[in-house]
PDB file of N, CA and C in Angstrom:
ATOM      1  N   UNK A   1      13.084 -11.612  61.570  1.00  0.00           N
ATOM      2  CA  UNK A   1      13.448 -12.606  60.592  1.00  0.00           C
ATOM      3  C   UNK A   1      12.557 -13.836  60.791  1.00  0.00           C
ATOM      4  N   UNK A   2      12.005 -14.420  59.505  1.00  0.00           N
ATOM      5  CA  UNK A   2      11.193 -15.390  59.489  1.00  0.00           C
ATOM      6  C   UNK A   2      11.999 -17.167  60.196  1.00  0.00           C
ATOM      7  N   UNK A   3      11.338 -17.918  60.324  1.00  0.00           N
ATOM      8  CA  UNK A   3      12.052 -19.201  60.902  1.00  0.00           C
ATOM      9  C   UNK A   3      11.100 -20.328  60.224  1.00  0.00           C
ATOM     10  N   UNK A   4      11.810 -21.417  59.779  1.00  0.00           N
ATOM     11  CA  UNK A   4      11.344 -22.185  58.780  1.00  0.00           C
ATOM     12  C   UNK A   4      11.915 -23.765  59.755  1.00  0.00           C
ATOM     13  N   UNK A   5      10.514 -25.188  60.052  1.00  0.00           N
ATOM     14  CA  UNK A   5      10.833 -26.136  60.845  1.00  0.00           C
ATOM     15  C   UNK A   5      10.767 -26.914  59.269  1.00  0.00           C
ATOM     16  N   UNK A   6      11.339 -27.705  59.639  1.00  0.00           N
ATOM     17  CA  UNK A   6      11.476 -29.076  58.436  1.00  0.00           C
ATOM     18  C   UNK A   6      10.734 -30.037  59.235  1.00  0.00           C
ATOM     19  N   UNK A   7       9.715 -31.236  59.025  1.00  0.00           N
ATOM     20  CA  UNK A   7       9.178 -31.976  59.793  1.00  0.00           C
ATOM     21  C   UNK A   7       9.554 -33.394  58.712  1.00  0.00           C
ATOM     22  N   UNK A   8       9.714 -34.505  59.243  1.00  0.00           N
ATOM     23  CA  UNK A   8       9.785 -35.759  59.001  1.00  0.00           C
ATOM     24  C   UNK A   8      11.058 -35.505  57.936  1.00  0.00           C
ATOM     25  N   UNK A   9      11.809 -35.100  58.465  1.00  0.00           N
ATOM     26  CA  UNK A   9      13.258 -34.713  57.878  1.00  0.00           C
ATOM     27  C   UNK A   9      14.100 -36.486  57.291  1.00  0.00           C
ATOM     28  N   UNK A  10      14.523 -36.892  56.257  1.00  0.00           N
ATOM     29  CA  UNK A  10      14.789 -38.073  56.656  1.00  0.00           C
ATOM     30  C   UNK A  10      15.660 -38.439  57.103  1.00  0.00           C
ATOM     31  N   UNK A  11      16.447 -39.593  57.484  1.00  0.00           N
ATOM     32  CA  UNK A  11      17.812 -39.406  58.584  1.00  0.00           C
ATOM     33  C   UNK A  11      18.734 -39.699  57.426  1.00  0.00           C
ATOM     34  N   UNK A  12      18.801 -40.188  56.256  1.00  0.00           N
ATOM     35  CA  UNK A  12      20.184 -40.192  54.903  1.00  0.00           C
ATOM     36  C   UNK A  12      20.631 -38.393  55.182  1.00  0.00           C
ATOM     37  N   UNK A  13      19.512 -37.671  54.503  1.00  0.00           N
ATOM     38  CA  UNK A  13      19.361 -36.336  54.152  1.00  0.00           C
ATOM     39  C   UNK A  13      19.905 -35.595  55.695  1.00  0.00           C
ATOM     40  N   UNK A  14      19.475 -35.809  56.960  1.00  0.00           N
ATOM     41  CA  UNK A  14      19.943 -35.090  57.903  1.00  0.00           C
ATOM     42  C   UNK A  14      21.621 -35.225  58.467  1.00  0.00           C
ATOM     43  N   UNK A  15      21.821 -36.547  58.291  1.00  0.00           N
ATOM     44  CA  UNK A  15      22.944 -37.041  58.291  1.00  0.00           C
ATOM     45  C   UNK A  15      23.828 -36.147  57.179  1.00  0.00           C
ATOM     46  N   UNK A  16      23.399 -36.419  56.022  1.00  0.00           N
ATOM     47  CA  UNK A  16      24.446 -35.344  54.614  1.00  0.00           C
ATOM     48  C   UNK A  16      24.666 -34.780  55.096  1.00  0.00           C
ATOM     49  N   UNK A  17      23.409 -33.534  55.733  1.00  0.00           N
ATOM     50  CA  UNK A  17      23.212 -32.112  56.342  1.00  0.00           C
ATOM     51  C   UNK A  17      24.453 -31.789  57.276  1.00  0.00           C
ATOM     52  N   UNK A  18      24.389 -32.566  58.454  1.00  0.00           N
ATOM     53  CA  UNK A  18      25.502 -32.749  59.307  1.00  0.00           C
ATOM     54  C   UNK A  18      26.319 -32.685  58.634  1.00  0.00           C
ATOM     55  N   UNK A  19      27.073 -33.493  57.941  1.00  0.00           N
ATOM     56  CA  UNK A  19      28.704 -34.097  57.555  1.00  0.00           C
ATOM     57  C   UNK A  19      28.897 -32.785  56.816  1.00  0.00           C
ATOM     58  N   UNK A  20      28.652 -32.146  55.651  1.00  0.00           N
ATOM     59  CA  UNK A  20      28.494 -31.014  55.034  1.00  0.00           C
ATOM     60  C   UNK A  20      28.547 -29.490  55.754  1.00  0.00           C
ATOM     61  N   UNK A  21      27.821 -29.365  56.635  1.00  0.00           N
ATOM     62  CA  UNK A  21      28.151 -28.827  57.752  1.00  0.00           C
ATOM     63  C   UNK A  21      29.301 -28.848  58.412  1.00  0.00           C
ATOM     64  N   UNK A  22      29.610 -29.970  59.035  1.00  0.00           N
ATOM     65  CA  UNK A  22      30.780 -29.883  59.619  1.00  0.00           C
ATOM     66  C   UNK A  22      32.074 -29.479  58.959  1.00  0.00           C
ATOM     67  N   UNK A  23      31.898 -30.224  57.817  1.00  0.00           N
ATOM     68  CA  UNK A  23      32.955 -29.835  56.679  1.00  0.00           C
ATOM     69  C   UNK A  23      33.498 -28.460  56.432  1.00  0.00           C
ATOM     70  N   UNK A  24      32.166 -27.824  56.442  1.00  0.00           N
ATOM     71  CA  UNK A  24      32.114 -25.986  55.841  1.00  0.00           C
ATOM     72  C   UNK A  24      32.288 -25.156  57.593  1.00  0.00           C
ATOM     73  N   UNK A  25      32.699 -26.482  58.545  1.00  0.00           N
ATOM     74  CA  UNK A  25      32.771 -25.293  60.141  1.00  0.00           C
ATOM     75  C   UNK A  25      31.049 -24.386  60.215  1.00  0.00           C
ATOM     76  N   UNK A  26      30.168 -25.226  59.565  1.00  0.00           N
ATOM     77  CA  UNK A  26      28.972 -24.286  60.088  1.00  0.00           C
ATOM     78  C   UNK A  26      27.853 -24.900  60.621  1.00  0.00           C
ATOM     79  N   UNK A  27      26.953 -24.412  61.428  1.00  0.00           N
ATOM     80  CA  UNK A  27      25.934 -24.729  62.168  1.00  0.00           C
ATOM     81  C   UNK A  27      25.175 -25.679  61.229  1.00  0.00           C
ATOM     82  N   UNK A  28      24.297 -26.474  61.574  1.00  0.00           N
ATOM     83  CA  UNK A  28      23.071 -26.938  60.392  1.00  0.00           C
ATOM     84  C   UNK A  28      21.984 -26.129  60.309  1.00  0.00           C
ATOM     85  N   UNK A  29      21.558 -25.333  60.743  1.00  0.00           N
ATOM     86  CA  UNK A  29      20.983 -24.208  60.290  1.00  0.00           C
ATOM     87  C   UNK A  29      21.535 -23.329  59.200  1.00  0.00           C
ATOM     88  N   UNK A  30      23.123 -23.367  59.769  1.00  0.00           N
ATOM     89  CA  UNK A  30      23.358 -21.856  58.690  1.00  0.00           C
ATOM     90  C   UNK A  30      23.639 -22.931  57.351  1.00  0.00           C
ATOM     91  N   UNK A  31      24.295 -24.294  57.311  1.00  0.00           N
ATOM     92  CA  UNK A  31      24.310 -24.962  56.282  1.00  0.00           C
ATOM     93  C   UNK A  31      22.774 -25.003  55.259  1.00  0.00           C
ATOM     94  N   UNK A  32      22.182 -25.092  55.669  1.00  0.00           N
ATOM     95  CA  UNK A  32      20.611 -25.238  55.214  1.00  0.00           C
ATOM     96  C   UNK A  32      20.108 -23.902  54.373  1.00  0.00           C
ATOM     97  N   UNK A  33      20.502 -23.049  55.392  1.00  0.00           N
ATOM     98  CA  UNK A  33      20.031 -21.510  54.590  1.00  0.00           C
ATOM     99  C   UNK A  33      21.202 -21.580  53.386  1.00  0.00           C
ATOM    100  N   UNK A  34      22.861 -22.024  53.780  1.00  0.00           N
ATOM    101  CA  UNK A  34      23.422 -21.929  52.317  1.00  0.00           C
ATOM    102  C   UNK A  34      22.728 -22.161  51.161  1.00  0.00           C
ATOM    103  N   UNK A  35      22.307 -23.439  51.482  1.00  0.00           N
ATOM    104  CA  UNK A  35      22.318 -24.480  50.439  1.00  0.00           C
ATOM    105  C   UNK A  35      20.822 -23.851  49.826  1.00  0.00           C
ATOM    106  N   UNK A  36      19.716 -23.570  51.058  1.00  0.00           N
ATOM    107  CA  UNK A  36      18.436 -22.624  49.763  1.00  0.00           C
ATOM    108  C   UNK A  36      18.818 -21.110  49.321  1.00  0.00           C
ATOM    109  N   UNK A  37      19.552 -20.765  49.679  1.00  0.00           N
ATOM    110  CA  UNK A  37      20.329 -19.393  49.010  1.00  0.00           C
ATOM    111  C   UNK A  37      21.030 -20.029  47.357  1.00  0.00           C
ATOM    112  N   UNK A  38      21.492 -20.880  47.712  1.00  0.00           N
ATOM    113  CA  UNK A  38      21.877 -21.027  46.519  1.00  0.00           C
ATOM    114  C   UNK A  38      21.270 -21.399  45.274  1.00  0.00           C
ATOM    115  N   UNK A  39      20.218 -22.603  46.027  1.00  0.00           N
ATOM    116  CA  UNK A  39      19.073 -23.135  45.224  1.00  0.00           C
ATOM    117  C   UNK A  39      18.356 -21.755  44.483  1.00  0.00           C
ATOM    118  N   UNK A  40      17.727 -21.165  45.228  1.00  0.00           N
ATOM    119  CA  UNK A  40      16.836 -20.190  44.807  1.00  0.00           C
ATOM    120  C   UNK A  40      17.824 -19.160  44.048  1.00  0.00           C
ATOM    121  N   UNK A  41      18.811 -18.695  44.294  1.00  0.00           N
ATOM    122  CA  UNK A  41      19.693 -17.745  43.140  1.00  0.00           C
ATOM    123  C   UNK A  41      19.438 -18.473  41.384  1.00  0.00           C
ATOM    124  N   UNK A  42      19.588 -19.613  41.946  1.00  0.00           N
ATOM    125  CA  UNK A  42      19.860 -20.249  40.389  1.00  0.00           C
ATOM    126  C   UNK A  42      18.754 -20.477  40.027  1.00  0.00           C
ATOM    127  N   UNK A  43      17.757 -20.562  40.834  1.00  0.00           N
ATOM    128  CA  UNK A  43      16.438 -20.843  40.422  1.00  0.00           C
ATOM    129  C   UNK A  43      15.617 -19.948  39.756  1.00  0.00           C
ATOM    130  N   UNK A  44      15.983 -18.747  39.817  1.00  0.00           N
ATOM    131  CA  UNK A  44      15.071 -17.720  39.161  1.00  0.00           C
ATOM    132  C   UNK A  44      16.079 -17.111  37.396  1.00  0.00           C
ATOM    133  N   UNK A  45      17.126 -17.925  37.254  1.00  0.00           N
ATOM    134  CA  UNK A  45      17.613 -17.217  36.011  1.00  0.00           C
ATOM    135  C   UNK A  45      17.079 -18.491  35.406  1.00  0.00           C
ATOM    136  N   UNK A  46      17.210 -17.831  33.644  1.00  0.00           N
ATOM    137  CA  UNK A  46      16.816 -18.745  32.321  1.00  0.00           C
ATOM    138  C   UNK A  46      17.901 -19.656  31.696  1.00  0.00           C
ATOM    139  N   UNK A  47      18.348 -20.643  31.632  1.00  0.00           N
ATOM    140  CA  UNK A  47      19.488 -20.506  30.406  1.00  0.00           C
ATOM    141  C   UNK A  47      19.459 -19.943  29.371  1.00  0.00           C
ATOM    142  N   UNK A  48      20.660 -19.690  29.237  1.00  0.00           N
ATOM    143  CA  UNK A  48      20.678 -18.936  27.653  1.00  0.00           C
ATOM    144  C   UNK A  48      20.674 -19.907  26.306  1.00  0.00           C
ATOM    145  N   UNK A  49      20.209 -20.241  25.568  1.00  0.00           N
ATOM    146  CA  UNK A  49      20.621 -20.737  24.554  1.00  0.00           C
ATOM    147  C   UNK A  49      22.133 -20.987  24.321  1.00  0.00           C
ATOM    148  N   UNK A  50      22.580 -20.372  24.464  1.00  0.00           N
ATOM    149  CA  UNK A  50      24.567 -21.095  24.058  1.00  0.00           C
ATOM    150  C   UNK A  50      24.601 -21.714  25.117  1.00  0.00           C
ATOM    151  N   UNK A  51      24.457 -21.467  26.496  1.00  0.00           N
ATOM    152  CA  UNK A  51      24.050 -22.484  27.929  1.00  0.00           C
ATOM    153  C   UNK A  51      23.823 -23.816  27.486  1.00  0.00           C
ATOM    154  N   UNK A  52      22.733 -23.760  26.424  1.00  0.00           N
ATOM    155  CA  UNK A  52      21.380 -25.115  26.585  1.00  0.00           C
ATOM    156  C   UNK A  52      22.360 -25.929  25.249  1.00  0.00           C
ATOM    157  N   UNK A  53      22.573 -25.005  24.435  1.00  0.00           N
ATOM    158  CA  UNK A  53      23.643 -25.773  23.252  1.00  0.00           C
ATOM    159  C   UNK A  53      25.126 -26.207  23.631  1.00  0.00           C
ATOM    160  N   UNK A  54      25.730 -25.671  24.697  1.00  0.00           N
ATOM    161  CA  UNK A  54      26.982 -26.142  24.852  1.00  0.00           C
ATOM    162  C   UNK A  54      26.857 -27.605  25.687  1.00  0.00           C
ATOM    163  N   UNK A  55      25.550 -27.904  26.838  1.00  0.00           N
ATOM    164  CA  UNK A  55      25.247 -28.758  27.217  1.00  0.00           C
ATOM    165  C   UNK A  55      25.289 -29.582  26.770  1.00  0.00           C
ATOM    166  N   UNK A  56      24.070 -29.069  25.781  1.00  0.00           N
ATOM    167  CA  UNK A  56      23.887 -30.491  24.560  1.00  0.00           C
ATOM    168  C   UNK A  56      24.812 -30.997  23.508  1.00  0.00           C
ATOM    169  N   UNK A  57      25.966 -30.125  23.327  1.00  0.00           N
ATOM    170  CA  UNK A  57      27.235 -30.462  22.769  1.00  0.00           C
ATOM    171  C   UNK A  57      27.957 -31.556  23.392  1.00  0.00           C
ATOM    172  N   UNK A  58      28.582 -31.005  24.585  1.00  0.00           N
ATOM    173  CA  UNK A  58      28.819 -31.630  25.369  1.00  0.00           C
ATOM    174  C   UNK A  58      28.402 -33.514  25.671  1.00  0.00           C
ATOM    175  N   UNK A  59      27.465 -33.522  25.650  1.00  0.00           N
ATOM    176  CA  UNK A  59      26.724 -34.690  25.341  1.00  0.00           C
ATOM    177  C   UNK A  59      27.090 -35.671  24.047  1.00  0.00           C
ATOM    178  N   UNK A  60      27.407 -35.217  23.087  1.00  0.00           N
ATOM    179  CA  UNK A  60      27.375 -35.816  21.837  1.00  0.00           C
ATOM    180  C   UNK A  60      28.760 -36.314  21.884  1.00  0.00           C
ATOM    181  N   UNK A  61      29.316 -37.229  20.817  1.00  0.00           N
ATOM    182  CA  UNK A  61      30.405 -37.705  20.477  1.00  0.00           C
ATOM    183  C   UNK A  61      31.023 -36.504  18.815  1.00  0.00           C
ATOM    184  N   UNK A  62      32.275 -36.545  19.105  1.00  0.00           N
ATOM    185  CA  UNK A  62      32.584 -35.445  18.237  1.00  0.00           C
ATOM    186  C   UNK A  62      32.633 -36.256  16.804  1.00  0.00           C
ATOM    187  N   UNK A  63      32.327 -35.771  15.559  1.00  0.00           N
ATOM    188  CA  UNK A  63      32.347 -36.629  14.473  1.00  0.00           C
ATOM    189  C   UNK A  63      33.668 -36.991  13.695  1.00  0.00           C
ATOM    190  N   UNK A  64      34.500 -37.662  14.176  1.00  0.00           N
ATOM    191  CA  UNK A  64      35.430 -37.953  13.398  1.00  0.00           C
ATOM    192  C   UNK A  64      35.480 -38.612  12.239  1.00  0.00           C
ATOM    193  N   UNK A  65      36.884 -38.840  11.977  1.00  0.00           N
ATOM    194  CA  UNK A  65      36.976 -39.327  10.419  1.00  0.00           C
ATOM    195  C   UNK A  65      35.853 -40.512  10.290  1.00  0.00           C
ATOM    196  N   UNK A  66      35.882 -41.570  11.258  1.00  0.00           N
ATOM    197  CA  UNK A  66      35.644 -42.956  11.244  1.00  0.00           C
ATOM    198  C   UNK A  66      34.465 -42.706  11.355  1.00  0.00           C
ATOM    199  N   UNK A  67      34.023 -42.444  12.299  1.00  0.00           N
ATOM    200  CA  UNK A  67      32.189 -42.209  12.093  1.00  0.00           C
ATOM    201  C   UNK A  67      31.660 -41.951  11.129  1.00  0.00           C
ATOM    202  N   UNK A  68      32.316 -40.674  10.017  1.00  0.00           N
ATOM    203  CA  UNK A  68      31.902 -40.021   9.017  1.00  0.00           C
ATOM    204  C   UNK A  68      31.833 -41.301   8.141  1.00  0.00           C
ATOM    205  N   UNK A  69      33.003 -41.830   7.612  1.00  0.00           N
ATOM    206  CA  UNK A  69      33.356 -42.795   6.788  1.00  0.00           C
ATOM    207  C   UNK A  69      32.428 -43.906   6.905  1.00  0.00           C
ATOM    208  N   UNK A  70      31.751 -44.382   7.965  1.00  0.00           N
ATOM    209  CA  UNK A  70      30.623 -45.570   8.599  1.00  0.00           C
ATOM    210  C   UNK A  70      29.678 -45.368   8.266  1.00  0.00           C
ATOM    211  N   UNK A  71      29.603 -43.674   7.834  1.00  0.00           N
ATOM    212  CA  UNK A  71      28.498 -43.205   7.535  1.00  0.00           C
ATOM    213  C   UNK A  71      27.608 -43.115   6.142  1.00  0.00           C
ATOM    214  N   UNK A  72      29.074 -42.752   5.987  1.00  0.00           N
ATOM    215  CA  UNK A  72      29.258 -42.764   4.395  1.00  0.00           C
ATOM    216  C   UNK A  72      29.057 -44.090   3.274  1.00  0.00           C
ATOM    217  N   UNK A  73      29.569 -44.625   4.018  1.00  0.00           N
ATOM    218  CA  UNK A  73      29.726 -46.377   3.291  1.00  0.00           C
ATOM    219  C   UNK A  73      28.533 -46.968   3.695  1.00  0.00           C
ATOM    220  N   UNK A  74      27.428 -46.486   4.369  1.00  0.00           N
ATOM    221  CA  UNK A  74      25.973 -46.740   4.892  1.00  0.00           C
ATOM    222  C   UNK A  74      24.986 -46.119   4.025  1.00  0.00           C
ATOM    223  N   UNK A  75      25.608 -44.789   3.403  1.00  0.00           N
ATOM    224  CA  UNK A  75      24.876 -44.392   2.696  1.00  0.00           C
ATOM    225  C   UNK A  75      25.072 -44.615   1.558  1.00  0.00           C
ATOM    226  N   UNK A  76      25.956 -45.248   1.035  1.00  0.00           N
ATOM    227  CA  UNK A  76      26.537 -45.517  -0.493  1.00  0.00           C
ATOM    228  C   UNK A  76      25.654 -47.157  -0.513  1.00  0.00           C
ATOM    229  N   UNK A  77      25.912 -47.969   0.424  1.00  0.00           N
ATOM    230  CA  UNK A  77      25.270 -49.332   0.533  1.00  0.00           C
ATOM    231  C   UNK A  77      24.025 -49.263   0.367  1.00  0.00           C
ATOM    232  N   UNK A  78      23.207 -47.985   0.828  1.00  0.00           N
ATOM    233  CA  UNK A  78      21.167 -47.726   0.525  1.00  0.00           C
ATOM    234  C   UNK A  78      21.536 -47.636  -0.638  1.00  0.00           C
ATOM    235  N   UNK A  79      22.365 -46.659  -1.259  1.00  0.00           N
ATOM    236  CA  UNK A  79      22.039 -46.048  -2.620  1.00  0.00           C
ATOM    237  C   UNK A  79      22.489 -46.957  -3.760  1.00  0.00           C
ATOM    238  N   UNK A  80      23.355 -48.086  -3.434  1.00  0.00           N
ATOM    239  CA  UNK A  80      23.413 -48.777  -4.560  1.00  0.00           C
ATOM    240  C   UNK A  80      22.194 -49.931  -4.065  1.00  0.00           C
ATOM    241  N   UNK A  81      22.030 -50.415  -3.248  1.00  0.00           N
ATOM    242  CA  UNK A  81      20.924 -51.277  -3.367  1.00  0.00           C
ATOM    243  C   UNK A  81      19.508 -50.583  -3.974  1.00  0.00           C
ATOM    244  N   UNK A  82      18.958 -48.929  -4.142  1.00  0.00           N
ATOM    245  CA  UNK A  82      18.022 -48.436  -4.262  1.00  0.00           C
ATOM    246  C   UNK A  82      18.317 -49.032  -5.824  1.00  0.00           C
ATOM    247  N   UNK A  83      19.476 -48.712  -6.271  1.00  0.00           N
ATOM    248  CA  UNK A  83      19.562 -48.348  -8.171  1.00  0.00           C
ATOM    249  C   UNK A  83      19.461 -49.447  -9.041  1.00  0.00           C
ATOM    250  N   UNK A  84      19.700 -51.036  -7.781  1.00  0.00           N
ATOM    251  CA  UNK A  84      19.410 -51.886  -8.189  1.00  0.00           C
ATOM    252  C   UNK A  84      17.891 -52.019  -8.630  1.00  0.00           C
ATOM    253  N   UNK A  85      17.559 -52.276  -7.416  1.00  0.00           N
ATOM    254  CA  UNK A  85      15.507 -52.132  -6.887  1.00  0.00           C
ATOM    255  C   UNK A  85      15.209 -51.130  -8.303  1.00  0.00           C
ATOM    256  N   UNK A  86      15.436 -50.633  -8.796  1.00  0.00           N
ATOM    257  CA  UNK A  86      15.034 -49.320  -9.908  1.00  0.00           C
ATOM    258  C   UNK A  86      15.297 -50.313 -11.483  1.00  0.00           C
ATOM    259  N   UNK A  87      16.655 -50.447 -11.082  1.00  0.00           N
ATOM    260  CA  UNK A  87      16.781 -51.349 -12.659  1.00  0.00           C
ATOM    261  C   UNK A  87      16.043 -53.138 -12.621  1.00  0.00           C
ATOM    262  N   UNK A  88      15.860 -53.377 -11.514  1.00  0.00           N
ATOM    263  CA  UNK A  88      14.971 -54.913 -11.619  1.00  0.00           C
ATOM    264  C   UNK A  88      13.686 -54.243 -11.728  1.00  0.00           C
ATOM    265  N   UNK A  89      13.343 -53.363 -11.541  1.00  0.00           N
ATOM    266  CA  UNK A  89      11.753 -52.783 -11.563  1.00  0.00           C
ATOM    267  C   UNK A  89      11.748 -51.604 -11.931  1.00  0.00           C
ATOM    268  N   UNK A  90      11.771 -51.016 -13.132  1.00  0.00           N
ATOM    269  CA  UNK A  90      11.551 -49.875 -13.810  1.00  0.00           C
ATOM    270  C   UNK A  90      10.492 -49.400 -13.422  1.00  0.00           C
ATOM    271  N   UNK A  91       9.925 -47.938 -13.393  1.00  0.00           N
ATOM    272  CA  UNK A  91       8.800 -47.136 -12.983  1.00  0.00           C
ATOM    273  C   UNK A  91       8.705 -47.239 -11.252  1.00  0.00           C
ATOM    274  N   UNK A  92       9.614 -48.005 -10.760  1.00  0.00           N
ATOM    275  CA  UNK A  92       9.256 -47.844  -9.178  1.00  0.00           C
ATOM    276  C   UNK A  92      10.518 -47.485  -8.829  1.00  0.00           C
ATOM    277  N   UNK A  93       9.892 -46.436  -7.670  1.00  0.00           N
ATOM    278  CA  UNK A  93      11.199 -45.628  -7.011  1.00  0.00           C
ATOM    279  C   UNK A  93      11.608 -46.436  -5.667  1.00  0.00           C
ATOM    280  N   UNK A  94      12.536 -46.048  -5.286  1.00  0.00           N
ATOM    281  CA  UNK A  94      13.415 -46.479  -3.943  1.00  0.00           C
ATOM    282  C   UNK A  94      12.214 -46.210  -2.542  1.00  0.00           C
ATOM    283  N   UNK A  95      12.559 -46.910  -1.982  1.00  0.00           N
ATOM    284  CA  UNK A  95      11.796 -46.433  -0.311  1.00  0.00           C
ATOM    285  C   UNK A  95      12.366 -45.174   0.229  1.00  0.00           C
TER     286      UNK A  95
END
Protein backbone atom coordinates (compact mmCIF):
# COMPACT_ATOMS: atom_id res chain seq x y z
CA UNK A 1 0.00 0.00 0.00
CA UNK A 2 1.12 3.39 -1.15
CA UNK A 3 1.85 6.24 1.78
CA UNK A 4 1.18 9.84 1.09
CA UNK A 5 3.36 12.88 3.58
CA UNK A 6 1.52 16.27 3.59
CA UNK A 7 4.38 18.94 4.03
CA UNK A 8 3.76 22.56 5.37
CA UNK A 9 0.40 21.27 6.59
CA UNK A 10 -1.21 24.46 8.12
CA UNK A 11 -1.91 24.43 11.88
CA UNK A 12 -6.07 25.91 11.42
CA UNK A 13 -6.38 22.79 8.92
CA UNK A 14 -4.32 20.26 11.22
CA UNK A 15 -6.00 21.31 14.22
CA UNK A 16 -9.79 20.69 12.24
CA UNK A 17 -8.02 17.38 11.28
CA UNK A 18 -7.54 16.50 14.95
CA UNK A 19 -10.91 17.69 16.49
CA UNK A 20 -12.81 15.75 13.57
CA UNK A 21 -10.89 12.89 14.23
CA UNK A 22 -11.38 12.69 17.59
CA UNK A 23 -14.97 13.20 17.15
CA UNK A 24 -15.33 10.12 14.59
CA UNK A 25 -12.88 7.89 17.50
CA UNK A 26 -10.30 7.76 14.54
CA UNK A 27 -6.65 8.08 14.00
CA UNK A 28 -5.62 11.29 11.79
CA UNK A 29 -4.46 9.24 9.29
CA UNK A 30 -7.50 7.13 8.96
CA UNK A 31 -9.55 10.61 9.25
CA UNK A 32 -7.62 11.97 6.20
CA UNK A 33 -8.00 8.88 3.99
CA UNK A 34 -11.95 9.34 4.97
CA UNK A 35 -12.22 12.54 4.01
CA UNK A 36 -10.09 11.85 0.27
CA UNK A 37 -12.28 8.75 -0.18
CA UNK A 38 -14.96 10.78 -0.10
CA UNK A 39 -13.65 13.73 -2.00
CA UNK A 40 -12.62 11.62 -4.89
CA UNK A 41 -16.06 9.35 -4.97
CA UNK A 42 -17.84 12.55 -5.65
CA UNK A 43 -15.31 13.78 -7.70
CA UNK A 44 -15.52 11.61 -10.61
CA UNK A 45 -19.56 11.70 -11.10
CA UNK A 46 -21.40 14.51 -13.40
CA UNK A 47 -24.47 16.23 -12.16
CA UNK A 48 -27.38 15.48 -13.72
CA UNK A 49 -29.31 18.19 -15.04
CA UNK A 50 -32.44 17.89 -12.58
CA UNK A 51 -29.25 17.96 -9.93
CA UNK A 52 -28.02 21.38 -11.57
CA UNK A 53 -31.88 22.65 -11.92
CA UNK A 54 -33.12 21.77 -8.53
CA UNK A 55 -29.99 23.73 -7.18
CA UNK A 56 -30.69 26.49 -9.13
CA UNK A 57 -34.33 26.39 -8.03
CA UNK A 58 -33.54 26.27 -4.87
CA UNK A 59 -31.77 29.51 -5.12
CA UNK A 60 -34.55 31.60 -6.49
CA UNK A 61 -37.48 33.18 -4.60
CA UNK A 62 -40.80 31.42 -5.43
CA UNK A 63 -43.13 33.83 -7.54
CA UNK A 64 -45.95 34.78 -5.65
CA UNK A 65 -48.98 36.74 -5.99
CA UNK A 66 -47.11 40.06 -4.97
CA UNK A 67 -44.12 39.79 -7.03
CA UNK A 68 -46.26 38.88 -10.02
CA UNK A 69 -48.58 41.89 -9.40
CA UNK A 70 -45.10 44.38 -9.02
CA UNK A 71 -44.55 42.99 -12.02
CA UNK A 72 -47.31 43.50 -13.68
CA UNK A 73 -48.06 47.10 -12.69
CA UNK A 74 -44.23 47.65 -14.05
CA UNK A 75 -45.20 46.46 -17.08
CA UNK A 76 -48.49 48.23 -17.57
CA UNK A 77 -46.50 51.65 -16.31
CA UNK A 78 -43.73 51.00 -19.67
CA UNK A 79 -46.70 50.35 -21.73
CA UNK A 80 -48.76 53.23 -21.00
CA UNK A 81 -45.91 55.63 -20.96
CA UNK A 82 -44.73 53.91 -24.56
CA UNK A 83 -48.55 54.84 -26.05
CA UNK A 84 -48.11 58.13 -24.81
CA UNK A 85 -44.40 58.71 -26.50
CA UNK A 86 -46.43 57.24 -29.82
CA UNK A 87 -49.38 59.68 -29.62
CA UNK A 88 -47.02 62.97 -28.81
CA UNK A 89 -44.89 61.64 -31.75
CA UNK A 90 -46.59 59.77 -34.42
CA UNK A 91 -44.32 57.53 -36.78
CA UNK A 92 -41.94 56.81 -33.79
CA UNK A 93 -42.04 53.64 -31.95
CA UNK A 94 -41.41 52.94 -28.19
CA UNK A 95 -37.74 52.00 -26.98
Amino acid sequence: MASLLIRNLPDAIHVRLKQRAARHRRSLSREALVILEASLKDAGKRPSLQSIDRRRVRGLKPLTGAILRRALSQVKIALIACVRSMRQNPGRYCP
